[in-house]
C-alpha atoms as a PDB file:
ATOM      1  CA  UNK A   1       4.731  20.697 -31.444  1.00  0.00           C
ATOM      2  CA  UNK A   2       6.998  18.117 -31.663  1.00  0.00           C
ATOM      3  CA  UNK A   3       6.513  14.617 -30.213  1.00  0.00           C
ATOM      4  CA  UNK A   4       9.289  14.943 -27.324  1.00  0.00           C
ATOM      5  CA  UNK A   5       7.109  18.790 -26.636  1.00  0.00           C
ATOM      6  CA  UNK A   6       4.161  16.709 -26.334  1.00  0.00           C
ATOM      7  CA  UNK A   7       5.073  14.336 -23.583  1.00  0.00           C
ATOM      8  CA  UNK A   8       4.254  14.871 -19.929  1.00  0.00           C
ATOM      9  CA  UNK A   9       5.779  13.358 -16.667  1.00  0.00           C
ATOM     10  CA  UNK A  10       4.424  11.885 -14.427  1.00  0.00           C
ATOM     11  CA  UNK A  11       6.119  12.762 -10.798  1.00  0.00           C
ATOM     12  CA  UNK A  12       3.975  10.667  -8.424  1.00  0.00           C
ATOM     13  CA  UNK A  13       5.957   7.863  -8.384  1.00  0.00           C
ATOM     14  CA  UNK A  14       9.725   6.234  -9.301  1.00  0.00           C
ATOM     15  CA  UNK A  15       8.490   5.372 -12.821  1.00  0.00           C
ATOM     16  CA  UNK A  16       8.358   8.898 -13.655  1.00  0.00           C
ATOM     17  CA  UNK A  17       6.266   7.645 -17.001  1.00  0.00           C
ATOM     18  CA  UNK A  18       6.315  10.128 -19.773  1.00  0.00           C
ATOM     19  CA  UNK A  19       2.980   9.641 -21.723  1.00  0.00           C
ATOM     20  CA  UNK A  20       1.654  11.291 -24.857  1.00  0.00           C
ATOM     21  CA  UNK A  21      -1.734  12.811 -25.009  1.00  0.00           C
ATOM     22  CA  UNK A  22      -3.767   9.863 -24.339  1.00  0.00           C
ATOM     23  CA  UNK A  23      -1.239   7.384 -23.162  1.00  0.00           C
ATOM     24  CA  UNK A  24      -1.816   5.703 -19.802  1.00  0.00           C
ATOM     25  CA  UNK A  25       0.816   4.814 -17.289  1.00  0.00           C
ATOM     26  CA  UNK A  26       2.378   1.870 -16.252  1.00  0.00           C
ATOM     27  CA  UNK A  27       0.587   1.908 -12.995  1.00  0.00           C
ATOM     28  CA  UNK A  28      -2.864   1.395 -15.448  1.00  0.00           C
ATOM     29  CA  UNK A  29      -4.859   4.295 -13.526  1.00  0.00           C
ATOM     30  CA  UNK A  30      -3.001   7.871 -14.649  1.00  0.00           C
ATOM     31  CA  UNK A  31      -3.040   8.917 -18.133  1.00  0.00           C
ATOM     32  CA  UNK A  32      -2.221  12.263 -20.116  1.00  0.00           C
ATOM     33  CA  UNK A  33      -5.379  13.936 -20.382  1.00  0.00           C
ATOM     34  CA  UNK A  34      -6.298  17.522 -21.873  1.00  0.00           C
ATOM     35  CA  UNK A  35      -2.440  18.531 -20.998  1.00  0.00           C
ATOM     36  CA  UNK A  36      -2.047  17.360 -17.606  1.00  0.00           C
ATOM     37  CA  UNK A  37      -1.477  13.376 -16.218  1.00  0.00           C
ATOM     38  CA  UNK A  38      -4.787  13.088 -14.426  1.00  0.00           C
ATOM     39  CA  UNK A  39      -6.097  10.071 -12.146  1.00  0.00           C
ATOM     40  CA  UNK A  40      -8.486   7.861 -14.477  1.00  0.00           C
ATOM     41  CA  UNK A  41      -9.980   6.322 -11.072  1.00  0.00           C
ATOM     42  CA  UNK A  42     -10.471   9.054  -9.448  1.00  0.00           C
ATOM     43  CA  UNK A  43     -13.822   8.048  -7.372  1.00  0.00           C
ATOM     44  CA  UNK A  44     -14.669   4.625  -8.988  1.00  0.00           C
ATOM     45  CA  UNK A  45     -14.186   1.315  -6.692  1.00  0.00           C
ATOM     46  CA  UNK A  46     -13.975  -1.762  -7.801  1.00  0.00           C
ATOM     47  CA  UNK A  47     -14.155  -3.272  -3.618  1.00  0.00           C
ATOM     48  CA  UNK A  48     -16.218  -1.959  -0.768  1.00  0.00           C
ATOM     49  CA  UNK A  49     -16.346  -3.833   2.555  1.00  0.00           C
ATOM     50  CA  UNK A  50     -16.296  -3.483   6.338  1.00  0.00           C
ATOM     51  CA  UNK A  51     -13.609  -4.955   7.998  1.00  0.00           C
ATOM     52  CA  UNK A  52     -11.733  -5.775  10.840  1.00  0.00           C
ATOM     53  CA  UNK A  53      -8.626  -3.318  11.464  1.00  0.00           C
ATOM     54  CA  UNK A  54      -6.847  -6.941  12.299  1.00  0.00           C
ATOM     55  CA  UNK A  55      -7.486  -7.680   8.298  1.00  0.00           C
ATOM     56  CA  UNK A  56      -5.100  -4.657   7.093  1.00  0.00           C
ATOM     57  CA  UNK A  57      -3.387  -6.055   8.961  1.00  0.00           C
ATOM     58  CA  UNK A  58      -2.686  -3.371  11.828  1.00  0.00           C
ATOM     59  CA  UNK A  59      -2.494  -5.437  15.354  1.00  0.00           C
ATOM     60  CA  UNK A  60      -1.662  -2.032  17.281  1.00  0.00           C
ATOM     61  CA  UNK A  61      -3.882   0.600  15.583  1.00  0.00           C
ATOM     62  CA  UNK A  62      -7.994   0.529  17.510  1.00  0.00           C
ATOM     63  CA  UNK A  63      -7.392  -3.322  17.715  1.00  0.00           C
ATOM     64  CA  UNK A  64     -10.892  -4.726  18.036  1.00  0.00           C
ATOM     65  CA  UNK A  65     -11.855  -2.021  15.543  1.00  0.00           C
ATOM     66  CA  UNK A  66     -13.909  -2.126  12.039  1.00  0.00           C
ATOM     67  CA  UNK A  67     -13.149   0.031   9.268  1.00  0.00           C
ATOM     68  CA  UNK A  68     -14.490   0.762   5.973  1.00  0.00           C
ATOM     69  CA  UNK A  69     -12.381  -0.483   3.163  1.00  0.00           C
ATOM     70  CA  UNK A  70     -12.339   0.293  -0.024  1.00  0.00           C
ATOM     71  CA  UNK A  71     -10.079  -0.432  -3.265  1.00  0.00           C
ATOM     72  CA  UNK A  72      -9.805   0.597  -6.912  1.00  0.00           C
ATOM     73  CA  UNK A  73      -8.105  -0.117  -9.593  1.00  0.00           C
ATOM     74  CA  UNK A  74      -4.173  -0.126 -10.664  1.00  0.00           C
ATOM     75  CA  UNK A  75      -0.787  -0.780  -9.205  1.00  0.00           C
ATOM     76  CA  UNK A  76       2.936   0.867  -9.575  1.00  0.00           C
ATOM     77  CA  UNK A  77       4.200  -2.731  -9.104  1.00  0.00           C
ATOM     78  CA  UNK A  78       4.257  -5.765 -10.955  1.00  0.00           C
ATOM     79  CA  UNK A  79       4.571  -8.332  -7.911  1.00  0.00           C
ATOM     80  CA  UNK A  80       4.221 -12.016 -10.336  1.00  0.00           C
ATOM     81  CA  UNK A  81       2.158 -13.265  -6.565  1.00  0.00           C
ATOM     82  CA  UNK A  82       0.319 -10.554  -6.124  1.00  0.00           C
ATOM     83  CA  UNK A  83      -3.460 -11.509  -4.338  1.00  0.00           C
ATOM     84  CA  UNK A  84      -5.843  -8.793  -5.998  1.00  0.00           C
ATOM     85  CA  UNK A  85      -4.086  -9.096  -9.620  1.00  0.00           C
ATOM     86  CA  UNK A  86      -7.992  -8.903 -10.645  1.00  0.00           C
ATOM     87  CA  UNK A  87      -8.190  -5.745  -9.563  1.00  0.00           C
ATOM     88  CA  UNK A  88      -4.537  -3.682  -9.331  1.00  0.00           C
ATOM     89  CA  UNK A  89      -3.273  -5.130 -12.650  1.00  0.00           C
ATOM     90  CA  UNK A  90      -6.885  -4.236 -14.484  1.00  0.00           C
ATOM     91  CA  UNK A  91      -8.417  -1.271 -15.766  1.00  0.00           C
ATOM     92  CA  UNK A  92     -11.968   0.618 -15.586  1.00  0.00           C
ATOM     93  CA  UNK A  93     -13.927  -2.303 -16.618  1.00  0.00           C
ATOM     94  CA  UNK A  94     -13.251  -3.129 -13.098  1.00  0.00           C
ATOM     95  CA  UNK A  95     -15.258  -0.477 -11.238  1.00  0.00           C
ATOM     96  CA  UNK A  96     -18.174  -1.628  -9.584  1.00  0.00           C
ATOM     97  CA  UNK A  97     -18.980   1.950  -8.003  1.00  0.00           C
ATOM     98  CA  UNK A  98     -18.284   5.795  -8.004  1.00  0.00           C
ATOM     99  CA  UNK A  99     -18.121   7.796  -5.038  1.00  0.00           C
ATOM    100  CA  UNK A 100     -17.151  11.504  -4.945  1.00  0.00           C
ATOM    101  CA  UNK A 101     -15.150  12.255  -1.439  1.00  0.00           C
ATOM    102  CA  UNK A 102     -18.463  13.870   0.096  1.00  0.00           C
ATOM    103  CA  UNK A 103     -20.021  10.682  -0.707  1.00  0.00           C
ATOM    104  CA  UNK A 104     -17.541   8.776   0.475  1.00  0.00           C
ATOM    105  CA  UNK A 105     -17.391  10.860   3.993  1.00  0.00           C
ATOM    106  CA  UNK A 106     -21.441  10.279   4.243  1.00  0.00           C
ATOM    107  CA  UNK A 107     -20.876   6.526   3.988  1.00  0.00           C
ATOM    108  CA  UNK A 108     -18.217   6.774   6.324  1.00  0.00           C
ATOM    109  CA  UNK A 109     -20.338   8.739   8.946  1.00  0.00           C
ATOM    110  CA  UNK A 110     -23.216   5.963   8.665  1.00  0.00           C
ATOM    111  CA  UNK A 111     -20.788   3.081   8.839  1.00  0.00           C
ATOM    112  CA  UNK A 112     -19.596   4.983  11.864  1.00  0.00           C
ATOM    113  CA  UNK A 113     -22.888   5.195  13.742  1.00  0.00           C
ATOM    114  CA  UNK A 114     -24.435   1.839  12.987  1.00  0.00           C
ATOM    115  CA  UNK A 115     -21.531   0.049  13.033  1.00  0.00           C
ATOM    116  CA  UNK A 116     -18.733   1.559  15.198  1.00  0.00           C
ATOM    117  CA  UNK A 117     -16.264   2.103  11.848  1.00  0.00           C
ATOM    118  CA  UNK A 118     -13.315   4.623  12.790  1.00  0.00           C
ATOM    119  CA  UNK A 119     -12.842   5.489   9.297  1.00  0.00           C
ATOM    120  CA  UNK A 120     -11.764   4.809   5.616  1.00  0.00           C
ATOM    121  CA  UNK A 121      -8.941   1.886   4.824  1.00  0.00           C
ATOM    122  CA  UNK A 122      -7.605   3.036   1.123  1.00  0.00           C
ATOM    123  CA  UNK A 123      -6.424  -0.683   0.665  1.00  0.00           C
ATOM    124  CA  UNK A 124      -6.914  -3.994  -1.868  1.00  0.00           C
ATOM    125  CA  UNK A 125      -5.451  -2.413  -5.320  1.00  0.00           C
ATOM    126  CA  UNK A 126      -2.524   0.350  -4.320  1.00  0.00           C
ATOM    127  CA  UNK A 127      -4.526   3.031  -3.462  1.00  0.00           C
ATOM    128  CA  UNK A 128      -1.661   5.389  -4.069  1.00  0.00           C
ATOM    129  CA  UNK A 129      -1.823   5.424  -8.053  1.00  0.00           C
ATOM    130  CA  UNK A 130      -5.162   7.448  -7.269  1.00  0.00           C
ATOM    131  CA  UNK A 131      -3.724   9.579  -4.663  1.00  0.00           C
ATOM    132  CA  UNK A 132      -5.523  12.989  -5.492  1.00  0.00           C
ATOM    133  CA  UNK A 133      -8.801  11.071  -4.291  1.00  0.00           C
ATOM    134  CA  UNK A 134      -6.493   9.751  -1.026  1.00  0.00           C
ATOM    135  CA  UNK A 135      -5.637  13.219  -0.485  1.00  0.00           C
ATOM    136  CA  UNK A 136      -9.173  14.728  -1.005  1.00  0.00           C
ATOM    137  CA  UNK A 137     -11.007  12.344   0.647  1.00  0.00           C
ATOM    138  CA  UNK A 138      -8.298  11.962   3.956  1.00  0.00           C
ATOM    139  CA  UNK A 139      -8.507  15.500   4.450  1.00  0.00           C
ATOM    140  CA  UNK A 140     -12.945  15.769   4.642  1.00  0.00           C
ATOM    141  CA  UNK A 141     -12.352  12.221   6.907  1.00  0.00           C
ATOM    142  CA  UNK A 142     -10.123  14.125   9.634  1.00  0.00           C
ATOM    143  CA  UNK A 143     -12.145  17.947   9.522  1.00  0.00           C
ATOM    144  CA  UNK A 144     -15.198  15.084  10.949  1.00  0.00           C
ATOM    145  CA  UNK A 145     -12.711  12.994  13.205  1.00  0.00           C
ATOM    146  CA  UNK A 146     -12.155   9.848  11.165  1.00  0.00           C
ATOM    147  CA  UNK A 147      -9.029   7.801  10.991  1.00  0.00           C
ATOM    148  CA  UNK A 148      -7.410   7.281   7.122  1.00  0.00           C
ATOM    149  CA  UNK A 149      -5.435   4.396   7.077  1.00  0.00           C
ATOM    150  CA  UNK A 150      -3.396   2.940   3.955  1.00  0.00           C
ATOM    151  CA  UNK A 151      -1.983  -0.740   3.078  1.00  0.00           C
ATOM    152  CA  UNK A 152       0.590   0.592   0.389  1.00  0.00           C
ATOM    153  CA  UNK A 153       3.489  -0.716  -0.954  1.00  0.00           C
ATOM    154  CA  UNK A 154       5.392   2.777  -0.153  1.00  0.00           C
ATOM    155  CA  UNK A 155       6.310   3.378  -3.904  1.00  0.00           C
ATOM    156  CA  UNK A 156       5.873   6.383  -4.196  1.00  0.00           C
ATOM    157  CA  UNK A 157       8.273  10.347  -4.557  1.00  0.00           C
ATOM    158  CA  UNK A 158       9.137  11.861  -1.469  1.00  0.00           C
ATOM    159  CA  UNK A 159       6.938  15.531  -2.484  1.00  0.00           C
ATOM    160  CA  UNK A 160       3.944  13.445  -2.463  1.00  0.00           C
ATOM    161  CA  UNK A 161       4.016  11.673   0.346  1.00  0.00           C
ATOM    162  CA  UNK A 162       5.128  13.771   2.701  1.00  0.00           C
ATOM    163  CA  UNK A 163       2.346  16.148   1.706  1.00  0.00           C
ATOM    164  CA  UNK A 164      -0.272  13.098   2.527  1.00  0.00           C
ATOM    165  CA  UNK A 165       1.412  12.390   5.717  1.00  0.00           C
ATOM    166  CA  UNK A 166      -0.809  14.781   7.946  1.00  0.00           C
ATOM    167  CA  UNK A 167      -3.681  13.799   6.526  1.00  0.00           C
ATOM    168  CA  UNK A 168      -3.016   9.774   7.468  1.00  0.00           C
ATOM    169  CA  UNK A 169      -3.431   8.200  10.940  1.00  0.00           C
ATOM    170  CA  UNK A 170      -2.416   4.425   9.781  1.00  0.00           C
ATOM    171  CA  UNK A 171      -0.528   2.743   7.753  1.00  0.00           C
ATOM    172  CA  UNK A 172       0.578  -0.869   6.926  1.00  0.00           C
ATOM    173  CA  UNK A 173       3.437  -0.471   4.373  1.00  0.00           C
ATOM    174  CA  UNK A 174       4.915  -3.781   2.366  1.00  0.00           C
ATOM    175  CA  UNK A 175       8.913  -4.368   2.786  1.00  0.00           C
ATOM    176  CA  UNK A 176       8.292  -6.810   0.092  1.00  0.00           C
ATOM    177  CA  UNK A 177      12.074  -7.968   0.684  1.00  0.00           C
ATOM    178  CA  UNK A 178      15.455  -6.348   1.788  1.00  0.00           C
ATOM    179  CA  UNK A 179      17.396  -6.493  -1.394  1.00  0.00           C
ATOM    180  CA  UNK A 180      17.744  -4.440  -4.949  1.00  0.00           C
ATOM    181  CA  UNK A 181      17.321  -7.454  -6.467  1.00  0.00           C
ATOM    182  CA  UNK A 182      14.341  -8.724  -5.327  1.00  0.00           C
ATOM    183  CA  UNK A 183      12.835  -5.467  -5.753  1.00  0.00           C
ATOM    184  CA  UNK A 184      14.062  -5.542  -9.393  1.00  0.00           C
ATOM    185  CA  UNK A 185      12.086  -8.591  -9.962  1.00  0.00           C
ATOM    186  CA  UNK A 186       9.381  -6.658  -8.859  1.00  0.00           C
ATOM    187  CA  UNK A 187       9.657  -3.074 -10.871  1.00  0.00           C
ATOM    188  CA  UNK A 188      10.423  -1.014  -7.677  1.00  0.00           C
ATOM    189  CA  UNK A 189      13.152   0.392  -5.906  1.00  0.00           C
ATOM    190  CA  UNK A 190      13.759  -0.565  -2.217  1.00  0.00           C
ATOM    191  CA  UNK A 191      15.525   2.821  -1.307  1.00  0.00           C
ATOM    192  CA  UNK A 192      12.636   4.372  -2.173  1.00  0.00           C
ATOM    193  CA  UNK A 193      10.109   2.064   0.234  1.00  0.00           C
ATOM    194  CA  UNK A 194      13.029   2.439   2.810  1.00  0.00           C
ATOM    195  CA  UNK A 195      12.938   6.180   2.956  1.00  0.00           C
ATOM    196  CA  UNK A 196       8.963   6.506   2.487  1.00  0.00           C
ATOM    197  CA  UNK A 197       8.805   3.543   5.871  1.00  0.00           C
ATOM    198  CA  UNK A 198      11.228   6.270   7.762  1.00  0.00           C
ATOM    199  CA  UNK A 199       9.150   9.321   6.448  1.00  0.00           C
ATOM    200  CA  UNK A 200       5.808   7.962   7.886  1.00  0.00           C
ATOM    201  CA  UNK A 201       7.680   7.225  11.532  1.00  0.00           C
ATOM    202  CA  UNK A 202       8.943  10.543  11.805  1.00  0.00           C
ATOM    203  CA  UNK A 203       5.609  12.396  10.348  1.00  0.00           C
ATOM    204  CA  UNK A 204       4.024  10.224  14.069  1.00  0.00           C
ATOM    205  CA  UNK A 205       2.099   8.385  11.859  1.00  0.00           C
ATOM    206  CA  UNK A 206       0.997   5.270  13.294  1.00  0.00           C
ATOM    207  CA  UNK A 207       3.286   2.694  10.866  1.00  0.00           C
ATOM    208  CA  UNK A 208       3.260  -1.389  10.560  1.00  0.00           C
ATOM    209  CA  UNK A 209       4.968  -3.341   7.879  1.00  0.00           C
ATOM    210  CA  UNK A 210       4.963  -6.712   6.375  1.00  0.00           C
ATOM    211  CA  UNK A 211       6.588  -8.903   4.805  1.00  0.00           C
ATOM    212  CA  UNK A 212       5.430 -11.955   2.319  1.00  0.00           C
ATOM    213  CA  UNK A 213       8.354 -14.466   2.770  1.00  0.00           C
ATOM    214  CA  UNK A 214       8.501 -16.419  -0.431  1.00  0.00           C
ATOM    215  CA  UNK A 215      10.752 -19.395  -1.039  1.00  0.00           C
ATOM    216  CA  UNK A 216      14.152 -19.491  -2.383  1.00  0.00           C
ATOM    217  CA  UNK A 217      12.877 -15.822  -3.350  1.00  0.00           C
ATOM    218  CA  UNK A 218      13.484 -13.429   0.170  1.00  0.00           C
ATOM    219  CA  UNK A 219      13.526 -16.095   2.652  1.00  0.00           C
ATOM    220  CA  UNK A 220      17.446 -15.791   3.710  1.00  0.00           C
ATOM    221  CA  UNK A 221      17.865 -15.419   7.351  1.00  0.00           C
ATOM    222  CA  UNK A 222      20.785 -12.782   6.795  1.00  0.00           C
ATOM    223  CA  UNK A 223      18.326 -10.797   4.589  1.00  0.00           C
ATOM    224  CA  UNK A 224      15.354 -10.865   7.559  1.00  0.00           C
ATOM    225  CA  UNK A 225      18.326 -10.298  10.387  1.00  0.00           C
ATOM    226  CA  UNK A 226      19.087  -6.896   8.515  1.00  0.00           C
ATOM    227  CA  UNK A 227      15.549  -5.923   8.045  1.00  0.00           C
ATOM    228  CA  UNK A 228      15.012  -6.348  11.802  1.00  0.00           C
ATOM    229  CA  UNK A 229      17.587  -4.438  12.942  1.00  0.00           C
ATOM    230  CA  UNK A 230      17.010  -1.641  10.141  1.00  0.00           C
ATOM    231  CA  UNK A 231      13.507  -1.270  11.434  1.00  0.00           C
ATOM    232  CA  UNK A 232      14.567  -1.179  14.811  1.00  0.00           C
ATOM    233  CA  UNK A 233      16.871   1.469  14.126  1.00  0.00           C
ATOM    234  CA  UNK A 234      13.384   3.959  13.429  1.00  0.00           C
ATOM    235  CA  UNK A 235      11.797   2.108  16.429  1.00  0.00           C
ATOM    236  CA  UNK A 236      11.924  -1.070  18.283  1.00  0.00           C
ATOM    237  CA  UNK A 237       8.692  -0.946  18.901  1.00  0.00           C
ATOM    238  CA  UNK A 238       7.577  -0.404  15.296  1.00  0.00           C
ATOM    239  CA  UNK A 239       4.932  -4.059  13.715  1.00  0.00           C
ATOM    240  CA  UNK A 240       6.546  -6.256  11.753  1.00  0.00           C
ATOM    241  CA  UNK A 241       4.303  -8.773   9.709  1.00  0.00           C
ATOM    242  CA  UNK A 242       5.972 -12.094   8.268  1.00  0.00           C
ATOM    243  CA  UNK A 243       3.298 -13.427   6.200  1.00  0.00           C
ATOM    244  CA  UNK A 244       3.089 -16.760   4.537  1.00  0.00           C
ATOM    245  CA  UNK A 245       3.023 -16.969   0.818  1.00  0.00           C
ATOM    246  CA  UNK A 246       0.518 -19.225  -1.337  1.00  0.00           C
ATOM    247  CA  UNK A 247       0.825 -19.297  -5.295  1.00  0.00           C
ATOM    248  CA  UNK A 248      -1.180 -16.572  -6.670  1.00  0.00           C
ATOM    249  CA  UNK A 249      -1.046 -15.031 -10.218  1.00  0.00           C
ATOM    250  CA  UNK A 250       1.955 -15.729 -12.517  1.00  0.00           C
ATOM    251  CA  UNK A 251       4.210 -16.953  -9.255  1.00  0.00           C
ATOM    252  CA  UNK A 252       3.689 -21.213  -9.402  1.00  0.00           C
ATOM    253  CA  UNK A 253       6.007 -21.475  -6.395  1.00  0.00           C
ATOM    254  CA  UNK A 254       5.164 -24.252  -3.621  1.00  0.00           C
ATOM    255  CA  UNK A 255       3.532 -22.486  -0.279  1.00  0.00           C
ATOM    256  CA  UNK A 256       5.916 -21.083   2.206  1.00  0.00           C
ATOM    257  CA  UNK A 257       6.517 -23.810   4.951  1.00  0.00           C
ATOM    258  CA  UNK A 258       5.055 -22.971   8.422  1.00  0.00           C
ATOM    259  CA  UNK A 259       8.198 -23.488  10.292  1.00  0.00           C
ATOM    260  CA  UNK A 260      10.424 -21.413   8.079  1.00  0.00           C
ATOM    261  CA  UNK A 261       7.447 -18.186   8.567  1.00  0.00           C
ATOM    262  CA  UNK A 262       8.305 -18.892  12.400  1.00  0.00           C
ATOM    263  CA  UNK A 263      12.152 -18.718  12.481  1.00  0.00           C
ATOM    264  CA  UNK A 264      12.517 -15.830  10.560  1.00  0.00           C
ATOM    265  CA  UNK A 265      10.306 -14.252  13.337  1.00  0.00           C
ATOM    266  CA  UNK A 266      11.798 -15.422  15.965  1.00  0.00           C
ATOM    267  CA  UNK A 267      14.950 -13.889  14.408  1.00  0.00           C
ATOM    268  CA  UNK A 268      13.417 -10.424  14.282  1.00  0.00           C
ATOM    269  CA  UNK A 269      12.291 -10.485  18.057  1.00  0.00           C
ATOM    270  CA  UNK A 270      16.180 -10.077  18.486  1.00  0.00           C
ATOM    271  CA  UNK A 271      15.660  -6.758  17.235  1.00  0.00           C
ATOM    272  CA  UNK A 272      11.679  -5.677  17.417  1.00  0.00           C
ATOM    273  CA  UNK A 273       9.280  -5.986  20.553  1.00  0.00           C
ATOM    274  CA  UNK A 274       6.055  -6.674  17.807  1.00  0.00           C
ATOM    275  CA  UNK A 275       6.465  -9.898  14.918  1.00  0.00           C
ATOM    276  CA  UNK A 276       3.380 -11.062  14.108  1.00  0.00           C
ATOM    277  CA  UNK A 277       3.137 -14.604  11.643  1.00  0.00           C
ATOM    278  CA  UNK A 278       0.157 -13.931   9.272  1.00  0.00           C
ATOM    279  CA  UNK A 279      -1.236 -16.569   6.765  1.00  0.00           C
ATOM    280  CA  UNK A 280      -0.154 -19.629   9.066  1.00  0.00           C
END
């Protein structure tokens, strides 16, 4: 076999990573394993926690809700601010805990009863680089009537996600910024977050999205303007999330100033009934 013969491809996502036997993808949690590409964090968790819906954030989703939240390891991304670097840019040595879906719905069911949880938040790392345990464990959460929500950056094929679509209730999905550019900087493709954002509206799942404004970086007002009114194109009444950025990871970059958070959402209330500043 020669080495090009011996190279799989990895379809989940925009990378489309060809690895040799052994080789592990870009996003750090998929490798080429015994002839297939096969999720290396498939049931480990490096976070556990019940939180507030509020937190994912979703404002319109069960507000006043807890949910159980969980993370692993690995990310499709490489956002140089990104909050949980410890976790989405890291590896195995990471996990803290392994949970098979049926052990995952069990905890869910006693977070449920003692403390009112509606379900499973696949959030903290991108919990889509591991989405055959999304998919497995989504489906056993809605046969017992639990909610699956997702905070994902959206990178991800069309096949895939639309086959995860009926199995998710929620989901807060980053517009990281409104230009190719700025998602180059980033590894990603915006057309792909675009269509994925319009996808998840359509499927009736319940969608919010948000937006880290960071200086000199995707704070234009022309840039937010056209992300308003794209959104409100799918629906008016559709979240929108302007967050305030701190430095975090490689990204040395003074804080976002409070007032500049505020105008670029009073700019998209011209186009959407819900803008929510976070971080101020």
């Amino acid at each position: 076999m020669t080495e090009a013969q011996s190279l799989l491809t990895c379809s989940l996502c925009p990378h489309h990573c060809q690895l040799a036997s052994g080789q592990t993808g870009f996003c750090r949690a998929r490798s080429h394993r015994e002839g297939k590409i096969r999720p290396d964090n498939y049931g480990f968790l490096t976070s556990l926690a019940l939180d507030p819906i509020e937190k994912k954030p979703l404002r319109r989703f069960h507000p006043g809700s807890q949910i159980l939240s969980l993370g692993s390891w690995g990310c499709n991304l490489r956002c140089p601010f990104c909050q949980n670097a410890s976790i989405s840019q890291a590896g195995a040595e990471t996990a803290r805990l392994q949970l098979n879906p049926e052990q995952l719905l069990a905890l869910a069911l006693e977070y449920r009863d003692k403390a009112g949880s509606i379900g499973v938040a696949f959030t903290y790392n991108e919990p889509l680089v591991g989405y055959e345990y999304v998919r497995d464990c989504a489906r056993l959460l809605k046969e017992n009537g639990l909610c699956t929500v997702l905070v994902t950056n959206g990178t991800l094929c069309r096949e895939p996600w639309e086959a995860l679509l009926p199995l998710v209730d929620a989901a807060n999905i980053d517009l990281k910024g409104f230009t190719p550019a700025f998602y180059q900087w980033l590894q990603g493709n915006l057309e792909t977050v675009k269509t994925n954002i319009q996808l998840a509206v359509e499927a009736g799942c319940h969608v919010e999205v948000t937006t880290l404004v960071i200086p000199g970086k995707n704070d234009g007002a022309e840039d937010m303007e056209k992300e308003a009114r794209w959104l409100a194109s799918l629906s008016p009444d559709l979240p929108l999330h302007i967050s305030r950025y701190f430095p975090r990871w490689h990204l040395e970059l003074p804080p976002t100033p409070v007032e500049t958070v505020y105008h670029l959402a009073a700019l998209a209330r011209k186009w959407l009934k819900y803008v929510y500043e976070g971080n101020c």
